[in-house]
Protein backbone atom coordinates (compact mmCIF):
# COMPACT_ATOMS: atom_id res chain seq x y z
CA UNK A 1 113.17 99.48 144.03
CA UNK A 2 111.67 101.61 141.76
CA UNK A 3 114.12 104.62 142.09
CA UNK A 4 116.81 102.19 141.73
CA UNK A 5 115.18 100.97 138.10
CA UNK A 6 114.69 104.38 137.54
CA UNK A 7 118.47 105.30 137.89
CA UNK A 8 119.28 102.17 135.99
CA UNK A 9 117.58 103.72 133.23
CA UNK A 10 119.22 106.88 133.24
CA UNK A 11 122.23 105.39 133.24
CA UNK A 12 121.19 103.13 130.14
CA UNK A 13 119.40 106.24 128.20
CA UNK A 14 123.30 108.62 129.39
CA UNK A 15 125.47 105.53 127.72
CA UNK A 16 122.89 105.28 124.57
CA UNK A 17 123.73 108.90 124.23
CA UNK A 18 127.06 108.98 124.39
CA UNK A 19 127.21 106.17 122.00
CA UNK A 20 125.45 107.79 119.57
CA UNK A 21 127.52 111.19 119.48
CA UNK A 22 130.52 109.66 119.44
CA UNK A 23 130.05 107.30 116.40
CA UNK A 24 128.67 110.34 114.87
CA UNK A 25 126.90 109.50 111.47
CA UNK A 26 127.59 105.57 111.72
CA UNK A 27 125.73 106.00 115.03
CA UNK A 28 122.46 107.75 113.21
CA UNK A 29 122.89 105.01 110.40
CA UNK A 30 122.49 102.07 113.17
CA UNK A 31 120.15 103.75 115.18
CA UNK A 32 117.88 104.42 111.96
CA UNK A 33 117.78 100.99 111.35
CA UNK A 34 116.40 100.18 114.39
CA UNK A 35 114.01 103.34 113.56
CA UNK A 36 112.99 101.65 110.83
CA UNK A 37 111.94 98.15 112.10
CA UNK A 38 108.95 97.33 114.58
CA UNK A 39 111.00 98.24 117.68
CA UNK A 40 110.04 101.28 119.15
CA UNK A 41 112.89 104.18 119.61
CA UNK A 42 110.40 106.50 120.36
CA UNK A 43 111.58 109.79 117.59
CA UNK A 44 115.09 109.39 119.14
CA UNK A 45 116.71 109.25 115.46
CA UNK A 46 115.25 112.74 115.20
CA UNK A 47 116.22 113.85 118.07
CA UNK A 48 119.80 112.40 117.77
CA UNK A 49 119.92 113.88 113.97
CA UNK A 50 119.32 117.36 115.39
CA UNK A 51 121.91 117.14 118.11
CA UNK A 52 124.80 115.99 115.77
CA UNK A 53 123.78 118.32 113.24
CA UNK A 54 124.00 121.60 115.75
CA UNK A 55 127.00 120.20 117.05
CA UNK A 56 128.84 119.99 113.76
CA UNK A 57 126.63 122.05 111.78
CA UNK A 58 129.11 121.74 108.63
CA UNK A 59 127.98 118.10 108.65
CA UNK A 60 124.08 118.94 109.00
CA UNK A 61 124.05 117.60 104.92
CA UNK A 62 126.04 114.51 105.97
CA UNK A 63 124.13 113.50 108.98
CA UNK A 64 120.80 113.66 107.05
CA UNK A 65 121.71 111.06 104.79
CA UNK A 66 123.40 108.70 107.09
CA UNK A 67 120.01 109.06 108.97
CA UNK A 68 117.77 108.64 105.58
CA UNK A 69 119.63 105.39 103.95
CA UNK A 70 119.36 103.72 107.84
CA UNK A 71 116.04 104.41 108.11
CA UNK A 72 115.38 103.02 104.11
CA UNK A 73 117.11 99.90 105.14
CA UNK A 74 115.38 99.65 108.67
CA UNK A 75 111.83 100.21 106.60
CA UNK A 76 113.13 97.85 103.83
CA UNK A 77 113.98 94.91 106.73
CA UNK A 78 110.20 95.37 108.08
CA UNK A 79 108.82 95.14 104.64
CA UNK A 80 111.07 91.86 103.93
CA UNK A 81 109.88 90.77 107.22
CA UNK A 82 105.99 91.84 106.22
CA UNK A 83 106.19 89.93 103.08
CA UNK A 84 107.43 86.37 105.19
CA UNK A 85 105.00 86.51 107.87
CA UNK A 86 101.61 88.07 106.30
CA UNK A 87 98.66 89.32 107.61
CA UNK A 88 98.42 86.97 110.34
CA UNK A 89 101.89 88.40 112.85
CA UNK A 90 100.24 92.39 111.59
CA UNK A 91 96.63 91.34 113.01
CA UNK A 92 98.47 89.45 116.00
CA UNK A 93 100.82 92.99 116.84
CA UNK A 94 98.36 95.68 115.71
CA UNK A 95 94.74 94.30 116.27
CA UNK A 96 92.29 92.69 113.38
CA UNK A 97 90.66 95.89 113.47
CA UNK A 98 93.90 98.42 112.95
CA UNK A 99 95.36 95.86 110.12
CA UNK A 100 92.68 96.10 108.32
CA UNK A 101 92.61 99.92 108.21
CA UNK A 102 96.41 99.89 107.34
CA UNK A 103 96.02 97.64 104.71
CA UNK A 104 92.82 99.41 103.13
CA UNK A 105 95.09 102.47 103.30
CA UNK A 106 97.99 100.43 101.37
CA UNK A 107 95.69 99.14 98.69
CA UNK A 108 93.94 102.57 98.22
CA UNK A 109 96.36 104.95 98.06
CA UNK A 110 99.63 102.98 97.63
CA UNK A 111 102.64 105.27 96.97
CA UNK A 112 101.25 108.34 99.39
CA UNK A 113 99.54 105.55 102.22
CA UNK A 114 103.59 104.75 102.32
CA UNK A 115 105.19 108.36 101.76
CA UNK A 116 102.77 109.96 104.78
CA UNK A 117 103.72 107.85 107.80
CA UNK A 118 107.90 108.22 106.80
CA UNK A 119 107.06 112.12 107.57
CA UNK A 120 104.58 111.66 110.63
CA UNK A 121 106.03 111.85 113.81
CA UNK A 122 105.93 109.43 116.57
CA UNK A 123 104.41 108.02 118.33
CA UNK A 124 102.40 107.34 114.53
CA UNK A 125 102.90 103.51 113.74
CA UNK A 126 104.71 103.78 110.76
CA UNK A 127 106.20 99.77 110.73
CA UNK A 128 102.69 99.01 110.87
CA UNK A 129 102.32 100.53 107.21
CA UNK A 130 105.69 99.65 106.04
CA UNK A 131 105.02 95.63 107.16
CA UNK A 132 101.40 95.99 106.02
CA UNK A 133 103.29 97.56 102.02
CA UNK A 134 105.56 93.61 102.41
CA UNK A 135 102.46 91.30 103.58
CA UNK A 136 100.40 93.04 100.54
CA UNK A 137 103.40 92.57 97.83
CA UNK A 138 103.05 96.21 97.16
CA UNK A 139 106.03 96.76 94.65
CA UNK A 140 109.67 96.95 96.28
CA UNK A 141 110.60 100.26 93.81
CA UNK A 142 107.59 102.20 94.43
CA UNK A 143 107.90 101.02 98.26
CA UNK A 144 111.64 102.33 98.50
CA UNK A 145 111.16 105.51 96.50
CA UNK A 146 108.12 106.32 98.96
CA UNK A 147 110.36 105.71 101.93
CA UNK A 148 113.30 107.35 100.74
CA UNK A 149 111.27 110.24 99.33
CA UNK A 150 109.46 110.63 103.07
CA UNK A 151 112.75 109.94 104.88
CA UNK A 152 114.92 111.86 102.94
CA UNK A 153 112.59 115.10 103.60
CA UNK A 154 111.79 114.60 107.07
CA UNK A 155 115.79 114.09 108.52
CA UNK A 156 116.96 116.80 105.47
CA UNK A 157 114.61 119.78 106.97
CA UNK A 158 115.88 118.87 111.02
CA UNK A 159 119.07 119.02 110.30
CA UNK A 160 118.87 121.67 107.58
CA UNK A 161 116.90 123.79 109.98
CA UNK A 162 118.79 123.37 113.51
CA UNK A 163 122.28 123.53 111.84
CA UNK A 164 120.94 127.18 110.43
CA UNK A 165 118.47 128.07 112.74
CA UNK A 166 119.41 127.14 115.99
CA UNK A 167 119.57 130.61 117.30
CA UNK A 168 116.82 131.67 115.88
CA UNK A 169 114.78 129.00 117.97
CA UNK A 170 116.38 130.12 121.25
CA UNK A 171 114.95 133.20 120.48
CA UNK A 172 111.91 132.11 119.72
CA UNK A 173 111.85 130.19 122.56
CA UNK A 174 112.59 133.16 124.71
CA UNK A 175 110.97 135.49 123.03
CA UNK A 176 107.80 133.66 120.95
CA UNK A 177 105.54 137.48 120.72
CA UNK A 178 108.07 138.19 117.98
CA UNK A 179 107.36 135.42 115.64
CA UNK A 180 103.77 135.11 115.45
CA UNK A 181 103.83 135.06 112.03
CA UNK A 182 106.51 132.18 111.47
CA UNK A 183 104.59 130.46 114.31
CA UNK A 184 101.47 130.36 112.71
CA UNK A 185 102.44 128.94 109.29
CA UNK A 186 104.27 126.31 111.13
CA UNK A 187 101.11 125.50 113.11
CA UNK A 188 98.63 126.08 110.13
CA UNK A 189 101.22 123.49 108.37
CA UNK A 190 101.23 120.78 110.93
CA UNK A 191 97.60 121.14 111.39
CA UNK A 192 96.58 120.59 107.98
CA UNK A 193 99.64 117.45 107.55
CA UNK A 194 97.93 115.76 110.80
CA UNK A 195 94.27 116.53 109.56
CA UNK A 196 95.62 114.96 106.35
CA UNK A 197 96.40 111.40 108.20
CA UNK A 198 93.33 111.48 110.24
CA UNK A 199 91.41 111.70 107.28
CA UNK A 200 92.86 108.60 105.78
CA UNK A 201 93.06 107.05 108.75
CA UNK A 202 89.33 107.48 108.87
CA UNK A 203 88.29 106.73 105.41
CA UNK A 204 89.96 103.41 106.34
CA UNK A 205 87.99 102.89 109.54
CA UNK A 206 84.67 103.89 107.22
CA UNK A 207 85.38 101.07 104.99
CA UNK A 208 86.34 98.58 107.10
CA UNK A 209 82.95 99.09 109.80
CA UNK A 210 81.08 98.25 106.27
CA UNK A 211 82.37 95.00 105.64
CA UNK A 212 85.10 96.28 102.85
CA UNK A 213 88.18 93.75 103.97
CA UNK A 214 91.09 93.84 102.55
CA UNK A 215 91.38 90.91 99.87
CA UNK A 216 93.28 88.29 101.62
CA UNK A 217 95.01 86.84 98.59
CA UNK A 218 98.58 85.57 98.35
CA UNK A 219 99.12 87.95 95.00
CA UNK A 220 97.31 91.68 95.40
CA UNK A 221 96.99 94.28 93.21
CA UNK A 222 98.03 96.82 95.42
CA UNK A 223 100.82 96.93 92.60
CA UNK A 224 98.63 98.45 90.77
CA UNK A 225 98.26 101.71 92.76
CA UNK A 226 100.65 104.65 92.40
């Protein structure tokens, strides 16, 4: 039974592909809206933007942006969705404990607590911030420009760099002695962005093991932060 489910979900995961490839950039828009919400696609929008883009590296420019504005409207749905609910459906999903870290994050460093987790790769629960940014009224402009900002970078450099580079990383691949160098800044780089959202992650842990909830009232000032 088991291999049969198993080969069931091949079959589902070969169809999703084809889907995707062959509605091209509508495909990435769709599937970054879905990116975007609280269902889990599991960094399949990345994946999906680097594929097209290799495949009609012309287009690498074009697919980025169908990939950016789906995921901005995906991200914008969660935070409509954030701002209906409240804190009660984010402690239900994520844990009292984990809310309460996101939201401390949200009301401390507004504008960046947003722009960090739209570069983070999975499996880093970015609709937890982005419904956290709606429940706390945090301000729809600053909350789009963050998202768009983050977005906008993060699909922009995969397609940008496997449309130009793709060679190159078969060769590194092949051959990684050679690029040492490259491979180090790259690693240095990821290190210090992933150090980066540990440390904030923490500071919110910190606060919230002293007692330092997030202020539970129907109007914040999270607005307030930049």
């Amino acid at each position: 039974m088991k291999f049969v489910e198993l080969l069931a979900l091949f079959a589902a995961a070969s169809s999703w592909t084809k889907w995707i490839r062959r509605l091209g950039g509508v495909g990435l828009l769709l599937l970054g809206v879905l990116d975007g919400s609280i269902v889990p696609t599991f960094g399949s929008l990345d994946l999906f933007t680097g594929i097209l883009s290799v495949r009609q590296r012309p287009l690498w420019l074009y697919y980025a942006v169908m990939a950016t504005i789906g995921g901005v409207i995906g991200a914008f749905t969660t935070y409509r969705l954030g701002r209906k609910a409240g804190n009660g459906w984010l402690e239900k999903k994520f844990g009292e404990r984990r809310s309460k870290r996101v939201r401390y994050l949200i009301e401390r460093w507004g504008f960046g607590a947003v722009l960090i987790p739209t570069l983070a790769p999975p499996p880093f629960p970015a609709s937890a911030f982005f419904f956290a940014a709606g429940s706390l009224n945090y301000p729809a402009p600053k909350y789009l420009s963050a998202v768009a900002l983050g977005r906008a970078v993060r699909y922009g450099a995969i397609a940008y760099v496997v449309s130009h580079y793709h060679l190159h990383l078969l060769k590194f691949l092949r051959h990684p002695e050679r690029y040492w160098r490259e491979s180090l800044l790259v690693t240095v780089t990821i290190m210090v962005a992933i150090g980066l959202l540990f440390w904030l992650w923490g500071r919110g842990e910190a606060e919230t093991s002293a007692g330092l909830g997030v202020p539970q009232a129907e109007e914040s000032t999270v607005g307030r932060n930049v």
